[in-house]
C-alpha atoms as a PDB file:
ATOM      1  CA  UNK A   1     101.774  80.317 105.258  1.00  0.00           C
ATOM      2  CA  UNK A   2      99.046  78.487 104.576  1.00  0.00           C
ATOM      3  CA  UNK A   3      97.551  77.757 101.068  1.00  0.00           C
ATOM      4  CA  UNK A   4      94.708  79.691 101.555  1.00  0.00           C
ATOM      5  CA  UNK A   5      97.197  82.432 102.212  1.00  0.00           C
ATOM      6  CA  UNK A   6      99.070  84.662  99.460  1.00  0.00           C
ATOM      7  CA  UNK A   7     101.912  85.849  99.909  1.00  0.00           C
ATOM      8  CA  UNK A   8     102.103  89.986  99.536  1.00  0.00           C
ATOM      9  CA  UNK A   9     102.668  91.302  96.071  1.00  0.00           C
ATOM     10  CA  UNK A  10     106.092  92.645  96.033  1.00  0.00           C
ATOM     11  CA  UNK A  11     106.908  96.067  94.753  1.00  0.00           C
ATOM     12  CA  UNK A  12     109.965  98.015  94.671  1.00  0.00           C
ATOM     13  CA  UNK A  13     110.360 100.763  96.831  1.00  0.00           C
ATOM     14  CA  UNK A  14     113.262 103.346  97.374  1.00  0.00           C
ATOM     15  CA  UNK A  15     114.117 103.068 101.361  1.00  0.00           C
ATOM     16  CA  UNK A  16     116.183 105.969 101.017  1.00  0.00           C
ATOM     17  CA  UNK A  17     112.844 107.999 100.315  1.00  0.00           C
ATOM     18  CA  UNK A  18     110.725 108.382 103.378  1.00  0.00           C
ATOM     19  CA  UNK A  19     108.678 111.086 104.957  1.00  0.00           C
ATOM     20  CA  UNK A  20     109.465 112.624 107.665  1.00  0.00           C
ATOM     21  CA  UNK A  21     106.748 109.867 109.667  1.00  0.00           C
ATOM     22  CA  UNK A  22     109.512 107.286 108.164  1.00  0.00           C
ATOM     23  CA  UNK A  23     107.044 106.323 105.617  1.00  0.00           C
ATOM     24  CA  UNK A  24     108.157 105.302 102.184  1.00  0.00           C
ATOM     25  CA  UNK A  25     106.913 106.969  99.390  1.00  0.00           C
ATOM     26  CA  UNK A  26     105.466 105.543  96.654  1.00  0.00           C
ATOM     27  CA  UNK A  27     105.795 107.333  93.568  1.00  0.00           C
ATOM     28  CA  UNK A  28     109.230 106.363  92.183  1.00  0.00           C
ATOM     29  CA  UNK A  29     109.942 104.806  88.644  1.00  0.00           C
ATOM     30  CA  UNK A  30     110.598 101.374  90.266  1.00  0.00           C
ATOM     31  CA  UNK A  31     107.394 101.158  91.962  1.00  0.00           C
ATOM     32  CA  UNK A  32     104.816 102.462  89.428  1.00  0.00           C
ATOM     33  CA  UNK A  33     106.769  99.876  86.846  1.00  0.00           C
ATOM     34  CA  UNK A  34     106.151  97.082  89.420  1.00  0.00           C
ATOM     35  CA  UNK A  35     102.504  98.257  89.874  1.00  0.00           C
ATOM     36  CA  UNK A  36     101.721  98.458  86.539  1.00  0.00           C
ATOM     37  CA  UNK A  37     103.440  94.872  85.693  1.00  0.00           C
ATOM     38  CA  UNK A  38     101.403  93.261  88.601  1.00  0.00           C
ATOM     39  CA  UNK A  39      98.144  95.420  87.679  1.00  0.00           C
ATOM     40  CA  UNK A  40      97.726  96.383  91.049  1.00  0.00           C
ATOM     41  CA  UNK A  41      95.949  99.557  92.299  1.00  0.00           C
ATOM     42  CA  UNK A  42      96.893 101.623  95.913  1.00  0.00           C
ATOM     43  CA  UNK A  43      94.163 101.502  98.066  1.00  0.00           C
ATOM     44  CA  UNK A  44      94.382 102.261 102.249  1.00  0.00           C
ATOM     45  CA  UNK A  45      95.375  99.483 104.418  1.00  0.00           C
ATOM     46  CA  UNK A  46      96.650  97.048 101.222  1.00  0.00           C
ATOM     47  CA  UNK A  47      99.972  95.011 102.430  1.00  0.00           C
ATOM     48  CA  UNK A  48     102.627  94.918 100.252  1.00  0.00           C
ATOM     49  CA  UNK A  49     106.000  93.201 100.415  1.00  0.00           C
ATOM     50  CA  UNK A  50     108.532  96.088  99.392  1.00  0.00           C
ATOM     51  CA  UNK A  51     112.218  95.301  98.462  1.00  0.00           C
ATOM     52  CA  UNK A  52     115.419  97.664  97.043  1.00  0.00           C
ATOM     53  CA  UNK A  53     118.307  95.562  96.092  1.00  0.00           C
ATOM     54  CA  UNK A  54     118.465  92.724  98.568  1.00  0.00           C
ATOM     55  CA  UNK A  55     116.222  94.085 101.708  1.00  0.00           C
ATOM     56  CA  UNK A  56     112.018  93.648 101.595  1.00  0.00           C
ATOM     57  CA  UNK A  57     109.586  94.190 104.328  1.00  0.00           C
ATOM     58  CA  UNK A  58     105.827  94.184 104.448  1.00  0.00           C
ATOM     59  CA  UNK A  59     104.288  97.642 104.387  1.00  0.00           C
ATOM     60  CA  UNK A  60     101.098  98.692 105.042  1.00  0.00           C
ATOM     61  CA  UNK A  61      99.564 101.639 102.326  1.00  0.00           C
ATOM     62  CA  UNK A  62      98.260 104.550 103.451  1.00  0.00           C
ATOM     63  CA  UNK A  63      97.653 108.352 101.581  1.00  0.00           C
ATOM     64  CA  UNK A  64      99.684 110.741 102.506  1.00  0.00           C
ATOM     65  CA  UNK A  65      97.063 114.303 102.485  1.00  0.00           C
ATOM     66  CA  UNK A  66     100.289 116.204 103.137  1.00  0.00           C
ATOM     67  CA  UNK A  67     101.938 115.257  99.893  1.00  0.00           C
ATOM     68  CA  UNK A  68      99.258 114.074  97.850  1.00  0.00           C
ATOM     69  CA  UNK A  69     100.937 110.370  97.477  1.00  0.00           C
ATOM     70  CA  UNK A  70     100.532 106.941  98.865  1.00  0.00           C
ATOM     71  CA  UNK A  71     102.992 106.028 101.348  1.00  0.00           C
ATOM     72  CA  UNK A  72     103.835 102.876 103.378  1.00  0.00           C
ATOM     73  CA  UNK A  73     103.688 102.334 106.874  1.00  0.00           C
ATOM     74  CA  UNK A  74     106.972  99.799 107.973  1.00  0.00           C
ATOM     75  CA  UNK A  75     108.661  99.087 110.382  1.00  0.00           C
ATOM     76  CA  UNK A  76     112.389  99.553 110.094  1.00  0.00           C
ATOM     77  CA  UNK A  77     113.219  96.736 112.653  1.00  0.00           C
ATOM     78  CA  UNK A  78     111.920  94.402 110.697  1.00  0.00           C
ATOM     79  CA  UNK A  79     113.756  95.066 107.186  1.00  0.00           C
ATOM     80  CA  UNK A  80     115.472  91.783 106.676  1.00  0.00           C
ATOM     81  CA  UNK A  81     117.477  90.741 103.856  1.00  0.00           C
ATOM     82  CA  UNK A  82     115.497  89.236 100.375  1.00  0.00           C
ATOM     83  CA  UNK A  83     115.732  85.982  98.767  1.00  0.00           C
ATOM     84  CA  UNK A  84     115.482  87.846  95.389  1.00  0.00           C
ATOM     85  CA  UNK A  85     115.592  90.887  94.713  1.00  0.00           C
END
């Protein structure tokens, strides 16, 4: 990564709570406390690093008209284990 290049924010999400599209959802305790700490705002197409314990991968947001949430797009081969978490 580059120095012009930031890294992701990071925000929790619960990997256990998907969609049926395999998307997580976005609304638990976890994540609107990590939203609200990093004074960040959902919008469509924002890419987010999301972790749960010691996994993270990069997500892509998207609203979900269905359910009336935000939701992120990942891809579950590339969950890899965190550094932190």
């Amino acid at each position: 990564m580059s120095n012009n290049e930031q890294a992701p924010p990071r925000v929790y999400a619960d990997f256990n709570n998907a969609d049926p599209f395999g998307r997580l959802r976005l609304n638990c305790h976890g994540t609107v406390s990590d939203l609200q700490r990093e004074n960040l705002t959902l919008k469509e197409n924002m890419i987010l690093t999301l972790y749960m314990e010691d996994i993270e991968c990069v997500g892509t947001v998207t609203y979900s008209q269905p359910e009336g949430i935000w939701v992120a797009i990942i891809d579950w081969n590339a969950i890899r284990e965190s550094g932190s978490g």
